[in-house]
C-alpha atoms as a PDB file:
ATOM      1  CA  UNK A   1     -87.958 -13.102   3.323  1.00  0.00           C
ATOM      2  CA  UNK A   2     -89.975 -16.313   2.759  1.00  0.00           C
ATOM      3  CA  UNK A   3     -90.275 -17.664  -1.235  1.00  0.00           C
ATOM      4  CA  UNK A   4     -93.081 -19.584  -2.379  1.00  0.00           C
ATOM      5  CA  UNK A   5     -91.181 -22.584  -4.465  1.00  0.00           C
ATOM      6  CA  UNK A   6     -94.165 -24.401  -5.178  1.00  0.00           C
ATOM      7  CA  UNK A   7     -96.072 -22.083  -8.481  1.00  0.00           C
ATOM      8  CA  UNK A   8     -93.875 -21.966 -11.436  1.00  0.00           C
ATOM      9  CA  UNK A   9     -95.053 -17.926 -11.815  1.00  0.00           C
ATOM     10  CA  UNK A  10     -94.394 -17.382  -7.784  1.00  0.00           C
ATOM     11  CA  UNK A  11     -91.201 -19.364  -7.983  1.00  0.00           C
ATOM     12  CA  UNK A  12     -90.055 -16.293 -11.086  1.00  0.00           C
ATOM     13  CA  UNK A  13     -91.266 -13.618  -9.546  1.00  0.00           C
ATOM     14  CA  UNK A  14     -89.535 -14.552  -6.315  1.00  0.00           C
ATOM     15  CA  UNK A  15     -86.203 -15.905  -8.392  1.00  0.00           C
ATOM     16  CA  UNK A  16     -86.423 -12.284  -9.907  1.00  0.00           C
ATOM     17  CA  UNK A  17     -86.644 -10.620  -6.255  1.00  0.00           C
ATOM     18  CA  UNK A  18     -83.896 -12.852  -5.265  1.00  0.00           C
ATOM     19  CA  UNK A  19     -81.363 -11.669  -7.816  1.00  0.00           C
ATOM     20  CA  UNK A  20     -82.300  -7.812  -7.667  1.00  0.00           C
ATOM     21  CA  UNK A  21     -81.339  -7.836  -3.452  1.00  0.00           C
ATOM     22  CA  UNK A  22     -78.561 -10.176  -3.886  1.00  0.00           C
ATOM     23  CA  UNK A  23     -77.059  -7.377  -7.074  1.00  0.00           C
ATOM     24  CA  UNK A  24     -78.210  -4.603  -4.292  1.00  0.00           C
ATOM     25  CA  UNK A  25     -76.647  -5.855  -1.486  1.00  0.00           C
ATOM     26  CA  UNK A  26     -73.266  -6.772  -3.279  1.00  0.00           C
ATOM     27  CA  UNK A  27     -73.032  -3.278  -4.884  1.00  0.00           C
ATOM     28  CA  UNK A  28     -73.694  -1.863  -1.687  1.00  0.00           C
ATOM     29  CA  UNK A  29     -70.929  -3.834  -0.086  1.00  0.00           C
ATOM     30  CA  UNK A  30     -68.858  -3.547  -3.119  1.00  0.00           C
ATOM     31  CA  UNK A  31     -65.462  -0.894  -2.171  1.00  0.00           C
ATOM     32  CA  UNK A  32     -65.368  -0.948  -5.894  1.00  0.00           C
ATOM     33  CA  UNK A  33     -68.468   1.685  -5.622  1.00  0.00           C
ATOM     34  CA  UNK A  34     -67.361   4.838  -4.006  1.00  0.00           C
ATOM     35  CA  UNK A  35     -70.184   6.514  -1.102  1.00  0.00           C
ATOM     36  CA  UNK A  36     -70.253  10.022  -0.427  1.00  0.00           C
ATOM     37  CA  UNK A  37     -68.166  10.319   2.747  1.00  0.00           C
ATOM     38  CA  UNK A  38     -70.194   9.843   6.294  1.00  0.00           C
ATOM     39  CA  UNK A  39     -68.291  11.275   8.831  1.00  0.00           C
ATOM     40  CA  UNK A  40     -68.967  13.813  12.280  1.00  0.00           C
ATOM     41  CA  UNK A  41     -71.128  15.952  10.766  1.00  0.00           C
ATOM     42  CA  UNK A  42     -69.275  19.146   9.875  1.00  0.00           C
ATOM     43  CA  UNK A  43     -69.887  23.300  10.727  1.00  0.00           C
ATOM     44  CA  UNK A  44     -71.338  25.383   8.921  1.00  0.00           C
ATOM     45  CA  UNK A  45     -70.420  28.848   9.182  1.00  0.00           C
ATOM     46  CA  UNK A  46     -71.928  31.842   7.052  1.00  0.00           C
ATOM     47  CA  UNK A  47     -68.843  33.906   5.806  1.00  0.00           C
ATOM     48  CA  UNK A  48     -69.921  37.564   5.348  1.00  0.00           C
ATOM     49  CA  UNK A  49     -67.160  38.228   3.688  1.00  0.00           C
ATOM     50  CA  UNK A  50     -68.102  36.302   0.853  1.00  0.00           C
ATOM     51  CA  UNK A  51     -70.883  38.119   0.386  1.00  0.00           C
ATOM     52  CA  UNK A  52     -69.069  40.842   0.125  1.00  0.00           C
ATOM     53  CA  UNK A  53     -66.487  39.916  -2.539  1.00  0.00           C
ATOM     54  CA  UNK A  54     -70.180  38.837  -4.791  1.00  0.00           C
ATOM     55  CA  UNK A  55     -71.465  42.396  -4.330  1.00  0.00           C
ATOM     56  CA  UNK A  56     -68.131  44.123  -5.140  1.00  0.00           C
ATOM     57  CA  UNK A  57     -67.906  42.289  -8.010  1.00  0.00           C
ATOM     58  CA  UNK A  58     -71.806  42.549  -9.199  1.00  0.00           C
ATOM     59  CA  UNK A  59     -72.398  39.136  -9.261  1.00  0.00           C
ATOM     60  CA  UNK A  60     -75.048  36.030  -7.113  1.00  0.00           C
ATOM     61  CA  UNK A  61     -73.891  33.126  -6.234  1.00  0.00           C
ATOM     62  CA  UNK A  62     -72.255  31.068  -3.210  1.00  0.00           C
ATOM     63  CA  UNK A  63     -68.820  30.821  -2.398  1.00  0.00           C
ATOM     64  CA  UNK A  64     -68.205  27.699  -0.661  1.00  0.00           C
ATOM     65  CA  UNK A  65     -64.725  26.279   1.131  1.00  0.00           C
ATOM     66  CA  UNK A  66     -64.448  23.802   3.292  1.00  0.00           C
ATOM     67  CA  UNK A  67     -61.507  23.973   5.941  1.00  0.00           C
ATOM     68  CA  UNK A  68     -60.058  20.014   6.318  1.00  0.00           C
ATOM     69  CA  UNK A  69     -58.503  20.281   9.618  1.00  0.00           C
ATOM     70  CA  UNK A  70     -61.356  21.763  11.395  1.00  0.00           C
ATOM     71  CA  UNK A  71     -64.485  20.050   9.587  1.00  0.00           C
ATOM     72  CA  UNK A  72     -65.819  23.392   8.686  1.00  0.00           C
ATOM     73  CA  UNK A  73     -67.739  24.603   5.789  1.00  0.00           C
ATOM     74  CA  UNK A  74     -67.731  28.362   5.226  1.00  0.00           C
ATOM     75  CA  UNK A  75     -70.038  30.268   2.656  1.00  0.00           C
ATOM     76  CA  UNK A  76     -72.229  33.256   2.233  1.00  0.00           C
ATOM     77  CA  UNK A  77     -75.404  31.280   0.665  1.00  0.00           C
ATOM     78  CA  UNK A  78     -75.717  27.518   2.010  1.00  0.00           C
ATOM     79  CA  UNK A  79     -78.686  27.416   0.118  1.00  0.00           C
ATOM     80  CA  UNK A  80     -77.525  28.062  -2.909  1.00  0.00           C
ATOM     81  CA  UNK A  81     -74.455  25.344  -2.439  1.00  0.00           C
ATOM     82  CA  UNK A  82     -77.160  22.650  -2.270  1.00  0.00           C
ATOM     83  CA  UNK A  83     -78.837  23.737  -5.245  1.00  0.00           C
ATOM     84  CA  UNK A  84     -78.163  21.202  -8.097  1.00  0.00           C
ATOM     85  CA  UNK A  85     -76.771  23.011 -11.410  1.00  0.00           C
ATOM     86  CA  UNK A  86     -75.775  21.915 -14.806  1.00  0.00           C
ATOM     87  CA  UNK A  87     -71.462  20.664 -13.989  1.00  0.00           C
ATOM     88  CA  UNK A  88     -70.524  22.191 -17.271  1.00  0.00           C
ATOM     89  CA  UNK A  89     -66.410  21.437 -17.968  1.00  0.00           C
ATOM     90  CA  UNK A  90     -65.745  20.526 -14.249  1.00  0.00           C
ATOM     91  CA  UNK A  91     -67.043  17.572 -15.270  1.00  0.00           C
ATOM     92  CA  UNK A  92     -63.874  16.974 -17.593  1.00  0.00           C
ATOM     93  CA  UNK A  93     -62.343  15.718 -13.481  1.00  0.00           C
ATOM     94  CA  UNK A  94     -64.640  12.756 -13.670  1.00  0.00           C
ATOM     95  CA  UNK A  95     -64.645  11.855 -17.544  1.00  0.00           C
ATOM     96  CA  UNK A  96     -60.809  12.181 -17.525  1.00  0.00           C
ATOM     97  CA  UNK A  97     -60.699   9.658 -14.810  1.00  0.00           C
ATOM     98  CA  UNK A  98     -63.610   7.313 -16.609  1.00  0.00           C
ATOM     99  CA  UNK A  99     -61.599   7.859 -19.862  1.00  0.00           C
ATOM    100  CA  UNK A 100     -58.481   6.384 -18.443  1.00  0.00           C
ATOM    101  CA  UNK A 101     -59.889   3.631 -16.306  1.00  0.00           C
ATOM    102  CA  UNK A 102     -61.555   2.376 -19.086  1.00  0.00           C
ATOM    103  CA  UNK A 103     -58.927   2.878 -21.637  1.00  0.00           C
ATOM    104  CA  UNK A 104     -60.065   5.080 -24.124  1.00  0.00           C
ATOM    105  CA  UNK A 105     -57.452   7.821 -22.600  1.00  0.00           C
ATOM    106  CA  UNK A 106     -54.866   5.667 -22.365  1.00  0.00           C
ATOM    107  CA  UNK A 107     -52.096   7.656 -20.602  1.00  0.00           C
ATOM    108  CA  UNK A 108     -51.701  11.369 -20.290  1.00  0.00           C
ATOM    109  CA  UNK A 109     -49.519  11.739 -23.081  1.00  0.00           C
ATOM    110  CA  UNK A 110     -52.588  10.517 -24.834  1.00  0.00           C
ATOM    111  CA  UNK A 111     -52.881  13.594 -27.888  1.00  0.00           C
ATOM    112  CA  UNK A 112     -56.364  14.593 -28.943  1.00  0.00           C
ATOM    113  CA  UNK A 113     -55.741  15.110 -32.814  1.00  0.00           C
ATOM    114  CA  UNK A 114     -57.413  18.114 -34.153  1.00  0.00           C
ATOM    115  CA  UNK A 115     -59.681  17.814 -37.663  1.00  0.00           C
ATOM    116  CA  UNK A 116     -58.248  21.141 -38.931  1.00  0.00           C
ATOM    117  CA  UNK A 117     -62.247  22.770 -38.759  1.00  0.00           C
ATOM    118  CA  UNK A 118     -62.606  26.002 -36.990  1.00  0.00           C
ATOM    119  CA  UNK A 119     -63.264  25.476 -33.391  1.00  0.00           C
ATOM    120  CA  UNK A 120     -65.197  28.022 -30.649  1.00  0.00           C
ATOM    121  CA  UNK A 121     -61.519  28.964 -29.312  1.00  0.00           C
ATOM    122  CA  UNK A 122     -58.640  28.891 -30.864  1.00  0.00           C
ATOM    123  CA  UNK A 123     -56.705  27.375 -28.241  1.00  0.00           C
ATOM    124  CA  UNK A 124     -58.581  24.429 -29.664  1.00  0.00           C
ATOM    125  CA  UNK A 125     -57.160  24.565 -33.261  1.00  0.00           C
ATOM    126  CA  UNK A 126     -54.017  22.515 -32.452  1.00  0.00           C
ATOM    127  CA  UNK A 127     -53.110  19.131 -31.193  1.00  0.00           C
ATOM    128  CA  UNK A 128     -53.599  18.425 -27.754  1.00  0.00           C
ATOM    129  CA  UNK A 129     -51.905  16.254 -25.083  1.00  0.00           C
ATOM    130  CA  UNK A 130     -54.330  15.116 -22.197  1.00  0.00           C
ATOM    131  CA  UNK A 131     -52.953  18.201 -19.443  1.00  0.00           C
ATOM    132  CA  UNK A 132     -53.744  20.736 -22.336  1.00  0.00           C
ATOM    133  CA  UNK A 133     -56.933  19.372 -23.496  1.00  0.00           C
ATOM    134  CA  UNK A 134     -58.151  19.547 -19.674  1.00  0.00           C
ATOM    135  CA  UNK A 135     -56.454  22.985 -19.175  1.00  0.00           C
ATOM    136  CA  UNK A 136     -58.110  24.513 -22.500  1.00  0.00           C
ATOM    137  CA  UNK A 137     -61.004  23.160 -21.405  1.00  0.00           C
ATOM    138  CA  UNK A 138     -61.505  21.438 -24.921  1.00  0.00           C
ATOM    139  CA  UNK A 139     -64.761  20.662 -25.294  1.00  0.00           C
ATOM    140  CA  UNK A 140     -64.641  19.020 -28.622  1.00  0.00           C
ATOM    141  CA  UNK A 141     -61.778  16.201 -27.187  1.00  0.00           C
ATOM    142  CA  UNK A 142     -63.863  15.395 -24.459  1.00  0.00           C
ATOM    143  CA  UNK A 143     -67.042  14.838 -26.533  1.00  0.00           C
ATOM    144  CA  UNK A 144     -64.857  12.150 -28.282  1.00  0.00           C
ATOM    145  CA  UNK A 145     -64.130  10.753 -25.221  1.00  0.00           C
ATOM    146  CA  UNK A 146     -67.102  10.421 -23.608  1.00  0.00           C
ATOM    147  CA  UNK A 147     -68.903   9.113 -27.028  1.00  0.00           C
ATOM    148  CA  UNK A 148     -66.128   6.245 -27.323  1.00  0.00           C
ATOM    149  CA  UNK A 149     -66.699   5.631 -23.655  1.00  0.00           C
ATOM    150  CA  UNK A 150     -70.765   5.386 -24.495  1.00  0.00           C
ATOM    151  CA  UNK A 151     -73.599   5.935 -22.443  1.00  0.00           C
ATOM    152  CA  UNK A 152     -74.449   2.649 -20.768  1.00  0.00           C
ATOM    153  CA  UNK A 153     -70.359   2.500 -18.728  1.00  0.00           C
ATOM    154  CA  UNK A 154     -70.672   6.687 -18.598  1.00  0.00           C
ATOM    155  CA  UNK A 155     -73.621   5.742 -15.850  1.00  0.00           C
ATOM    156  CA  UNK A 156     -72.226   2.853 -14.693  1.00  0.00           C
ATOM    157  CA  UNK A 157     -68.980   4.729 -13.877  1.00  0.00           C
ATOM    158  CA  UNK A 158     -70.766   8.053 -12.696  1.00  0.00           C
ATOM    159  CA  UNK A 159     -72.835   5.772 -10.206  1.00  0.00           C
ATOM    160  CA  UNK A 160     -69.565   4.032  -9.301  1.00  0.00           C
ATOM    161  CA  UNK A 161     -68.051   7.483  -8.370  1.00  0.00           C
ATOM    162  CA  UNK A 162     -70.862   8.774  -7.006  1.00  0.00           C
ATOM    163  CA  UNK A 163     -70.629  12.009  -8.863  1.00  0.00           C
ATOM    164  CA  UNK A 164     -74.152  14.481  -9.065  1.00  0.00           C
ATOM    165  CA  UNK A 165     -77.504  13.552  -9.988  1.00  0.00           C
ATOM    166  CA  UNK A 166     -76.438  13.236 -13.863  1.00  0.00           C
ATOM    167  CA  UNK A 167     -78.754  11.747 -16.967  1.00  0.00           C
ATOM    168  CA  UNK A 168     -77.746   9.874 -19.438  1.00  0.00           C
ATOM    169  CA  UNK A 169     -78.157   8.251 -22.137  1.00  0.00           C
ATOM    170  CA  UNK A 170     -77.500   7.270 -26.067  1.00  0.00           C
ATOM    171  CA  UNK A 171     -78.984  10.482 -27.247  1.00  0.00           C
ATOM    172  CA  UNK A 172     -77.237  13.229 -25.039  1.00  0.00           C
ATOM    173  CA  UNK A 173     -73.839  11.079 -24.460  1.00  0.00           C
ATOM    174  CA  UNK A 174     -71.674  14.182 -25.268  1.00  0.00           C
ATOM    175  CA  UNK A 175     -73.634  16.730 -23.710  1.00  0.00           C
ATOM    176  CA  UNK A 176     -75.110  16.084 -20.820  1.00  0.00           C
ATOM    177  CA  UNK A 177     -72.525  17.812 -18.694  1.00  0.00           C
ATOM    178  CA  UNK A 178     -73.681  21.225 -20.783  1.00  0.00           C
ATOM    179  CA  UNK A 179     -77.154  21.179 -21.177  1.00  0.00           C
ATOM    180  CA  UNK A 180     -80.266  19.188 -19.811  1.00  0.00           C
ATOM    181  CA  UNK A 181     -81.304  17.948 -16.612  1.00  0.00           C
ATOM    182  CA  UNK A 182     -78.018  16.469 -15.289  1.00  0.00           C
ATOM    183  CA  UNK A 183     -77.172  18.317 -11.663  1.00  0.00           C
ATOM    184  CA  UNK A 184     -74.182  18.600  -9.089  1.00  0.00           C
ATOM    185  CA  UNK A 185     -74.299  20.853  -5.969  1.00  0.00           C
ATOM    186  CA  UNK A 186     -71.534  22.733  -4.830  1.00  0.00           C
ATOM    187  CA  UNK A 187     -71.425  20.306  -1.502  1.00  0.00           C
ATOM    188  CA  UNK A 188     -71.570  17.370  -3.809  1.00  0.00           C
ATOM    189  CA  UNK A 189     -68.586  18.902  -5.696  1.00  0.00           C
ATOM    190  CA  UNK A 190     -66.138  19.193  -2.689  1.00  0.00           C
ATOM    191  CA  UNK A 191     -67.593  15.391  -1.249  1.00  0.00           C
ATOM    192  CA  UNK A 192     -66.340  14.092  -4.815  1.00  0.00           C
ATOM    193  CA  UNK A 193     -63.190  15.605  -4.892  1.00  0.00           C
ATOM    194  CA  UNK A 194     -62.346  15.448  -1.057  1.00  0.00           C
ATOM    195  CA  UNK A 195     -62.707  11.294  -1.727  1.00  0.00           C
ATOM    196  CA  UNK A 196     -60.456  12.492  -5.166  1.00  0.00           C
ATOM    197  CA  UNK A 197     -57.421  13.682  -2.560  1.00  0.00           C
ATOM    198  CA  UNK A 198     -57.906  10.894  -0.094  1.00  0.00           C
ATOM    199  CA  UNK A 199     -57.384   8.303  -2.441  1.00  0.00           C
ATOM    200  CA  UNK A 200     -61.477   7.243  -1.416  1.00  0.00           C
ATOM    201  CA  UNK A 201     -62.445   6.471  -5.066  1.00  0.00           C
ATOM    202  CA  UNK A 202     -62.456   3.039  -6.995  1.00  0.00           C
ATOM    203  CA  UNK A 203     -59.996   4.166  -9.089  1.00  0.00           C
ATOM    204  CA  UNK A 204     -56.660   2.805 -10.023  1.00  0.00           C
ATOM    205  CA  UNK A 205     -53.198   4.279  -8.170  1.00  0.00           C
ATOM    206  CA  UNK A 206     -52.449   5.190 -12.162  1.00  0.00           C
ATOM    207  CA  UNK A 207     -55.321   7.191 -12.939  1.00  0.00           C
ATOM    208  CA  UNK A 208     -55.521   8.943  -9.625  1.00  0.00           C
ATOM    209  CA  UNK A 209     -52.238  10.044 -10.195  1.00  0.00           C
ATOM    210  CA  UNK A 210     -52.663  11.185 -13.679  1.00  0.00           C
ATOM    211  CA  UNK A 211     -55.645  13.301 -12.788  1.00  0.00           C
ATOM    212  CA  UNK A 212     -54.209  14.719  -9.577  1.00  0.00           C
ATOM    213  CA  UNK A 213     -51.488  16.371 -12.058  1.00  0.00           C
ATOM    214  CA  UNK A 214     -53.410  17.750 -14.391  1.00  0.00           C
ATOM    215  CA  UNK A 215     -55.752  19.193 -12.168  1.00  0.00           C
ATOM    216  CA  UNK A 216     -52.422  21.587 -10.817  1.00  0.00           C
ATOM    217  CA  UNK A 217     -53.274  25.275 -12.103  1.00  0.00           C
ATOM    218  CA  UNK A 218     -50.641  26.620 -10.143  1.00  0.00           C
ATOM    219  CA  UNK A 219     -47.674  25.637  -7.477  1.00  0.00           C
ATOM    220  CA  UNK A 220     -46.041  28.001  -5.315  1.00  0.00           C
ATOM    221  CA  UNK A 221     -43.505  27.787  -2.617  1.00  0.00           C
ATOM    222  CA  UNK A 222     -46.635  27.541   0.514  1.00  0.00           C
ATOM    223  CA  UNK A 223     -49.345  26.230  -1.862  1.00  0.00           C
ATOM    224  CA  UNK A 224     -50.523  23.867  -4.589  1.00  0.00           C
ATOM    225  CA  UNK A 225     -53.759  24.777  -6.617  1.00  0.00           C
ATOM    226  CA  UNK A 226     -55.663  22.315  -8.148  1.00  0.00           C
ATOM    227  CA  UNK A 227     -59.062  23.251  -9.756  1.00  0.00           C
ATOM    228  CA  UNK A 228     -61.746  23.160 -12.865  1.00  0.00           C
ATOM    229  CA  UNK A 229     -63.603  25.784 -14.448  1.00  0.00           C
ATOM    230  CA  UNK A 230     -66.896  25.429 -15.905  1.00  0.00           C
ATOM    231  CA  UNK A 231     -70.054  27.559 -17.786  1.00  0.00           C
ATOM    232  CA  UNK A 232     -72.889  26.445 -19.021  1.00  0.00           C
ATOM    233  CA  UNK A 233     -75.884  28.338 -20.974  1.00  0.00           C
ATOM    234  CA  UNK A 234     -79.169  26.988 -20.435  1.00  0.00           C
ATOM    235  CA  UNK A 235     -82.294  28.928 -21.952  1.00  0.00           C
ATOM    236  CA  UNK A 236     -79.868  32.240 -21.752  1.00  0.00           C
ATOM    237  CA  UNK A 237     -78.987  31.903 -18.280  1.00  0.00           C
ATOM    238  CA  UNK A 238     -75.340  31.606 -17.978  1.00  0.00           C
ATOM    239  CA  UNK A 239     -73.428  29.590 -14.882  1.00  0.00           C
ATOM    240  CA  UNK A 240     -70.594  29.875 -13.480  1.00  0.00           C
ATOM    241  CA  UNK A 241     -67.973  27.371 -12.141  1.00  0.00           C
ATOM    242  CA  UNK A 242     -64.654  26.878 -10.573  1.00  0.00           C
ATOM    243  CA  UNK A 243     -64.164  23.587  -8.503  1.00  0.00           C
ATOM    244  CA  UNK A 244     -60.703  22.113  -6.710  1.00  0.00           C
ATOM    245  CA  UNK A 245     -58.254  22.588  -4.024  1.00  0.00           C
ATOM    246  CA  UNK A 246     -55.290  24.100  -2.516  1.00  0.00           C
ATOM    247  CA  UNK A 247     -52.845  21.990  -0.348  1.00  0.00           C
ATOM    248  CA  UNK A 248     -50.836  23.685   2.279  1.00  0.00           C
ATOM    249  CA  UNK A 249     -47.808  22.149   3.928  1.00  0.00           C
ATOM    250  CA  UNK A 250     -50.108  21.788   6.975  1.00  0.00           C
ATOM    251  CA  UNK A 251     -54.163  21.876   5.507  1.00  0.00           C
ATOM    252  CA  UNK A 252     -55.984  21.299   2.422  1.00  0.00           C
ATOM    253  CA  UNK A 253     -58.660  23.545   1.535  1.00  0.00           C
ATOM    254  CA  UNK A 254     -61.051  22.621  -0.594  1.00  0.00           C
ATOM    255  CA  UNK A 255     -63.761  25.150  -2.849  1.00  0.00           C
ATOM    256  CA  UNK A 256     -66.633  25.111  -5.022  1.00  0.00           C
ATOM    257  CA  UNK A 257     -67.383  28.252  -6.635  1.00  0.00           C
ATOM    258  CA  UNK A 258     -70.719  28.807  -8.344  1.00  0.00           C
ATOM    259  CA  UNK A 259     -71.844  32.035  -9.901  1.00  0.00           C
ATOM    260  CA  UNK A 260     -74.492  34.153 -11.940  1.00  0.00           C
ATOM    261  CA  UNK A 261     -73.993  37.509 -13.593  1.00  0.00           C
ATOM    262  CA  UNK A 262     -76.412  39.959 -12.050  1.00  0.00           C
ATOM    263  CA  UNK A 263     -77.354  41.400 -15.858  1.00  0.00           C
ATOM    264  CA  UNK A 264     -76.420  39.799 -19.368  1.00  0.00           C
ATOM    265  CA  UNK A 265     -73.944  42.812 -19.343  1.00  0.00           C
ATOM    266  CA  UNK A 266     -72.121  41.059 -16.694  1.00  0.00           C
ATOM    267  CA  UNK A 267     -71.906  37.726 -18.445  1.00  0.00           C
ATOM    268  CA  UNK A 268     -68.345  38.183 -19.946  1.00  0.00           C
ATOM    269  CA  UNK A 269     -66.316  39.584 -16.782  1.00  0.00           C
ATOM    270  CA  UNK A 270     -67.796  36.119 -15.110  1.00  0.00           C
ATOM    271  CA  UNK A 271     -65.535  34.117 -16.458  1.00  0.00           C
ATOM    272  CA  UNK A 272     -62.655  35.700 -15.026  1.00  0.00           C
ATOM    273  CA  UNK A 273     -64.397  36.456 -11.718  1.00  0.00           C
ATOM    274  CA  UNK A 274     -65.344  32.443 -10.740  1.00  0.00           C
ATOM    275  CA  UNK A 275     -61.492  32.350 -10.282  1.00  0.00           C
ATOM    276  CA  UNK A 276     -60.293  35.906  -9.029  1.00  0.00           C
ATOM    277  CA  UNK A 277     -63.230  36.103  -6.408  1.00  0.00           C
ATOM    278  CA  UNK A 278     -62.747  32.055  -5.150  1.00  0.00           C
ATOM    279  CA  UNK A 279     -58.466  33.259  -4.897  1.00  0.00           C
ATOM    280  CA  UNK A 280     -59.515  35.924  -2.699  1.00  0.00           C
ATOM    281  CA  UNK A 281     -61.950  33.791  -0.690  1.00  0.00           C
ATOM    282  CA  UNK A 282     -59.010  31.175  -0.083  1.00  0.00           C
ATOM    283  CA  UNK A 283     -56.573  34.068   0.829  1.00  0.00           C
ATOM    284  CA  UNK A 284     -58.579  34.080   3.621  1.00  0.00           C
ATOM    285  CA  UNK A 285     -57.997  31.142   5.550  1.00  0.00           C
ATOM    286  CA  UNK A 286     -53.850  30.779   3.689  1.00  0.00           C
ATOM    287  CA  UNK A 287     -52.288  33.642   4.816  1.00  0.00           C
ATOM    288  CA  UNK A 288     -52.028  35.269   1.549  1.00  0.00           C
ATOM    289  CA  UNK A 289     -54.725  37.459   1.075  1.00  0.00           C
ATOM    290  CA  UNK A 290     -56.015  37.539  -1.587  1.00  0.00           C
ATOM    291  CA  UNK A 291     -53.748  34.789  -3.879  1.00  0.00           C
ATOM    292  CA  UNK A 292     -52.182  35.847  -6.897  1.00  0.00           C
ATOM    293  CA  UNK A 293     -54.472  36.020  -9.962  1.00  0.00           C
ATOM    294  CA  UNK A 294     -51.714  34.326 -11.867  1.00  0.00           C
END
């Protein structure tokens, strides 16, 4: 790279240059920014007995698990695990962990007050500590959060974690998960939360830990679930979500669930379904098949 020192609007230009590959090339180098993981290229395998479960139940989608020890993906639709939807609440994973690196969740006994106004569920009407807000899937508590966080360190912390293809800014800072153009695959959704259980993101011990145990949906004598539901409603289509993993005492196995009711009939049974039909995909591959419901 040569610079040309000697004309005053060269000498700008070139300063300007200077400082934009210089900010490029320490972020890049920066372990405080977290890459999606580069590693022996993983199998894929098509499981037809994904399908299956999908047709049984009357609803599209892919079921997607990927299988830790062996580096392999399995799901009935690879093409639809690589198409980009809205994250909906499994995005409450990565604002609970920008919330409490930056403070404005400051522990999980953190409580998210409620204004006494009627809310979509009533789960909702109550005070909530930080597990229950996640668990409830509160919507209205994380909209607080994520407007008190603010949209210019949302991005900076979404880039950081390298988390989807998400956009925002001032005007759509407590929706953006929900509606609009922001996007996460179902491959980008295991990457994220495979560097989640590896301790791979630039994230404090703290928060890491805090997350991990809210995440836990259910612990059993040979398993521990971990996961995130999500729906979304964009110009009447409805999308289903359930994101996480399950650690054995000798694998981890890790899913991302994304389903479409076949007719608006179908639309209420899906939210049930994103978790029965992923349990029964994972009872696969852990020797109880399929897992409890409950």
């Amino acid at each position: 790279l040569i610079f040309n020192l000697t004309c005053p609007k060269m000498l700008k230009s070139n300063l300007i240059a200077l400082c934009l590959i210089l900010c490029c090339s320490c972020k890049n180098n920066n372990p405080s920014y977290s890459k999606p993981l580069e590693e022996k290229k993983a199998q894929q395998i098509v499981h037809s007995g994904f399908q299956s479960l999908l047709d049984s139940a009357g609803v599209k989608g892919s079921i997607l698990v990927y299988d830790s020890n062996n580096n392999i993906y399995y799901s009935n639709d690879f093409q639809w695990a690589s198409r980009g939807n809205l994250p909906a609440s499994t995005f409450k994973i990565a604002n609970s962990i920008i919330g409490l690196e930056t403070g404005i969740i400051e522990s999980d006994s953190t409580k998210f007050l409620w204004d006494g106004e009627e809310k979509y569920l009533d789960a909702w009407e109550q005070d909530l500590i930080l597990k229950d807000a996640f668990q409830f899937s509160c919507v209205p508590c994380y909209q607080e959060v994520a407007r008190n966080i603010g949209a210019y360190e949302m991005n900076a912390y979404v880039e950081k974690l390298a988390y989807g293809k998400l956009v925002i800014d001032f005007s759509n800072i407590d929706v953006f998960w929900l509606q609009g153009k922001s996007k996460i695959n179902q491959m980008e959704q295991i990457d994220f939360l495979r560097r989640l259980h590896n301790s791979q993101l630039p994230i404090s011990a703290r928060t890491e830990r805090i997350v991990k145990e809210i995440m836990i949906s259910e612990e059993k004598e040979n398993y521990t679930l971990r996961g995130k539901t999500g729906l979304s409603i964009e110009d009447e289509k409805h999308n289903g979500w359930y994101v996480g993993y399950a650690e054995t005492d000798n694998n981890v196995f890790f899913f991302a669930t994304n389903l479409e009711p076949i007719t608006t009939a179908d639309v209420n049974s899906l939210i049930n379904k994103r978790v029965v039909l992923t349990k029964n995909a994972l009872g696969n591959f852990m020797g109880a098949s399929p897992l409890p419901d409950s």
